[in-house]
Protein backbone atom coordinates (compact mmCIF):
# COMPACT_ATOMS: atom_id res chain seq x y z
CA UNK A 1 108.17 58.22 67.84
CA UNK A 2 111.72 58.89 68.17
CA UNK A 3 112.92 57.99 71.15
CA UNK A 4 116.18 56.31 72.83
CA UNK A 5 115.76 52.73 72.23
CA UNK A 6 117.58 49.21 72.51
CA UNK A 7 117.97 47.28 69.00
CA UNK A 8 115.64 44.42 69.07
CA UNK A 9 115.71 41.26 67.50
CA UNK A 10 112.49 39.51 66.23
CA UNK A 11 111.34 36.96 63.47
CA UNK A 12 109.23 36.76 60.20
CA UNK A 13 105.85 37.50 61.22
CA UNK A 14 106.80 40.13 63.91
CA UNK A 15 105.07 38.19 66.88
CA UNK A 16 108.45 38.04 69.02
CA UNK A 17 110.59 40.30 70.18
CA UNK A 18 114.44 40.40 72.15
CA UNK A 19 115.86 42.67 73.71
CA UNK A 20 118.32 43.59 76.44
CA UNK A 21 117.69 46.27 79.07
CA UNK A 22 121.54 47.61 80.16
CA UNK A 23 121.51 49.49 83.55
CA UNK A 24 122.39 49.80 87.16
CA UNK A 25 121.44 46.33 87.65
CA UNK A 26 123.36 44.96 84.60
CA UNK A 27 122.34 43.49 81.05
CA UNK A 28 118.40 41.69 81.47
CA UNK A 29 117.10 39.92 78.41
CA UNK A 30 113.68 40.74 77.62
CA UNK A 31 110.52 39.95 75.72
CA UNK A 32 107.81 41.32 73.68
CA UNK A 33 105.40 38.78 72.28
CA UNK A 34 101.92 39.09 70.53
CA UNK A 35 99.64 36.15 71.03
CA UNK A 36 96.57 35.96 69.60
CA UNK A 37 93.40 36.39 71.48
CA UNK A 38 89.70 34.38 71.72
CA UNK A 39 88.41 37.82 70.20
CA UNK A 40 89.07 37.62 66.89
CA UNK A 41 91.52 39.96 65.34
CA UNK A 42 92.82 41.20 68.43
CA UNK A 43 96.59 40.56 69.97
CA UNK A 44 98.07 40.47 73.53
CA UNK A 45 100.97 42.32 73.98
CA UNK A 46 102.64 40.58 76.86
CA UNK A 47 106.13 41.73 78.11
CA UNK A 48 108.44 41.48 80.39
CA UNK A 49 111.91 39.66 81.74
CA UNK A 50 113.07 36.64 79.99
CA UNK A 51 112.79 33.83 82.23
CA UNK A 52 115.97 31.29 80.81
CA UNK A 53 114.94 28.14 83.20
CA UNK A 54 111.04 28.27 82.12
CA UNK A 55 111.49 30.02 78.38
CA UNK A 56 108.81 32.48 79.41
CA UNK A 57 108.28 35.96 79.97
CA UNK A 58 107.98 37.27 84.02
CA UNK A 59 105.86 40.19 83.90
CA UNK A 60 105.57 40.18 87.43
CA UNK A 61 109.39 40.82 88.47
CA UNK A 62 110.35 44.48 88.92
CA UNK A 63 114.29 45.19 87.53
CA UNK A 64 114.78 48.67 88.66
CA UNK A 65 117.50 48.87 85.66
CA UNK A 66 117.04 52.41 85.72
CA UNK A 67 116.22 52.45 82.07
CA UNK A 68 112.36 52.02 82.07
CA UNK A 69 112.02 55.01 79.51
CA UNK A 70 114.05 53.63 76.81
CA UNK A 71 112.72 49.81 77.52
CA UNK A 72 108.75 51.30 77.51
CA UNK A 73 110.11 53.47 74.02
CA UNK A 74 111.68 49.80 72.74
CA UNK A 75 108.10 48.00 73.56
CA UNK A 76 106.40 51.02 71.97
CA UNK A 77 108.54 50.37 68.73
CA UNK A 78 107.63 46.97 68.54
CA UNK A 79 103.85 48.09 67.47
CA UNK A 80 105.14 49.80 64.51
CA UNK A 81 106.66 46.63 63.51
CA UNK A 82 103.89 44.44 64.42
CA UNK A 83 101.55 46.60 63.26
CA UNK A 84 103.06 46.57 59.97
CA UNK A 85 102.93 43.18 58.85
CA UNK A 86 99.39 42.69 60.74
CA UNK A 87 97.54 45.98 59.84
CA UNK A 88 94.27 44.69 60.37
CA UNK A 89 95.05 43.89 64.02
CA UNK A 90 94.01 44.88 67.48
CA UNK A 91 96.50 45.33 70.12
CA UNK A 92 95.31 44.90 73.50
CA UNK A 93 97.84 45.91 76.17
CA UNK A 94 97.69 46.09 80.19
CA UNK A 95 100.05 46.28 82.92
CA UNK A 96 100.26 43.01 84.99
CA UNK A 97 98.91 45.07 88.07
CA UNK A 98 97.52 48.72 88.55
CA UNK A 99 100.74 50.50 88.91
CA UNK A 100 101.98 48.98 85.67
CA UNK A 101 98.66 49.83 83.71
CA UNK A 102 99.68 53.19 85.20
CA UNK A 103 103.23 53.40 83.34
CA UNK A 104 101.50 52.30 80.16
CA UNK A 105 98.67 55.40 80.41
CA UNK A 106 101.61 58.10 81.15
CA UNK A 107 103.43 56.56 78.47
CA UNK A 108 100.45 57.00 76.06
CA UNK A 109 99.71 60.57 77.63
CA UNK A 110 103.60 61.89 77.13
CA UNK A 111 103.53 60.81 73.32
CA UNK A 112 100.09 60.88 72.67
CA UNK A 113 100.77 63.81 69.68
CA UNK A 114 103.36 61.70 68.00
CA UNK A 115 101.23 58.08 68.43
CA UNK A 116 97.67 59.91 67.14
CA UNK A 117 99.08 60.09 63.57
CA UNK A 118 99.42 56.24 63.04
CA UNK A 119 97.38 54.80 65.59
CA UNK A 120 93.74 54.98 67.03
CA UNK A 121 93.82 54.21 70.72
CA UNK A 122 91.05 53.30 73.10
CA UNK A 123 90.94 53.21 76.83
CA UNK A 124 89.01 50.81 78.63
CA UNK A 125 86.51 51.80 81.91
CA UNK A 126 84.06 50.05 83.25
CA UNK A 127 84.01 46.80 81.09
CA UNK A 128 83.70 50.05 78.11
CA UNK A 129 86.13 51.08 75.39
CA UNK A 130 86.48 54.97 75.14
CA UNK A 131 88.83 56.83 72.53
CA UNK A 132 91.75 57.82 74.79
CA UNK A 133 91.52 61.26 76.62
CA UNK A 134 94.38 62.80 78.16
CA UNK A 135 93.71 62.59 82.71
CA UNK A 136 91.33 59.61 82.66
CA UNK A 137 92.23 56.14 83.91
CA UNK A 138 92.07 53.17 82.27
CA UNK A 139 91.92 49.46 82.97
CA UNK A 140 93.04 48.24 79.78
CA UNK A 141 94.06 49.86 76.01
CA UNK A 142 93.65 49.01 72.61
CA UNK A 143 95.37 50.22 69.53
CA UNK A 144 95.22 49.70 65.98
CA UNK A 145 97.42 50.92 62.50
CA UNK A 146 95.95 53.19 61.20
CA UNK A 147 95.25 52.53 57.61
């Protein structure tokens, strides 16, 4: 994908990422971070606002930096990066409520042609994974490199 994106900075294995979102509402340091799951082979993206007083991510606060394209294309770019030194790995990745889940699924939808190529990505419904299909809702999404 080649979007407008923030430089990032992140370490060795590719499980953390740092960024800062510049808009209306100033400069806002955020996260990307990929935790492993129970499941085995399968990662949680989890991002968000960096939190300085707990050293967490606050996935929960809503900036309105008037950037969220180039911040989702910056989270997006983090999978290639991840998924490049973990090939092998699942990438599950939900919104912290519905509205949120919502942004990720329009996100998918709008690139969809350029993510196909190097990723397979499945929608979850009903407590079921389905390959990802343009106008359906989903809970929850997973993607993997493909090899």
């Amino acid at each position: 994908m080649n979007l407008p994106r923030y430089e990032y900075l992140t370490e060795g294995k590719a499980e953390l990422f740092k960024f800062t979102s510049i808009g209306s509402n100033g400069e806002i340091k955020k996260l990307v971070v990929y935790s492993e799951m129970l499941e085995n082979d399968i990662y949680n993206l989890a991002f968000g606002d960096y939190n300085e007083e707990t050293d967490s991510i606050d996935d929960k606060i809503i900036t309105n930096n008037n950037d969220s394209q180039k911040v989702l294309a910056t989270v997006a770019s983090t999978l290639y990066v991840f998924s490049s030194k973990h090939p092998d790995i699942w990438i599950y990745v939900t919104g912290s409520n519905k509205a949120r889940t919502r942004l990720y699924r329009m996100g998918i939808t709008t690139n969809l042609e350029a993510i196909l190529p190097d990723f397979q990505v499945f929608g979850l419904q009903n407590e079921i994974w389905h390959e990802f299909k343009k106008g359906e809702e989903y809970e929850a999404f997973l993607v993997k490199r493909k090899n």
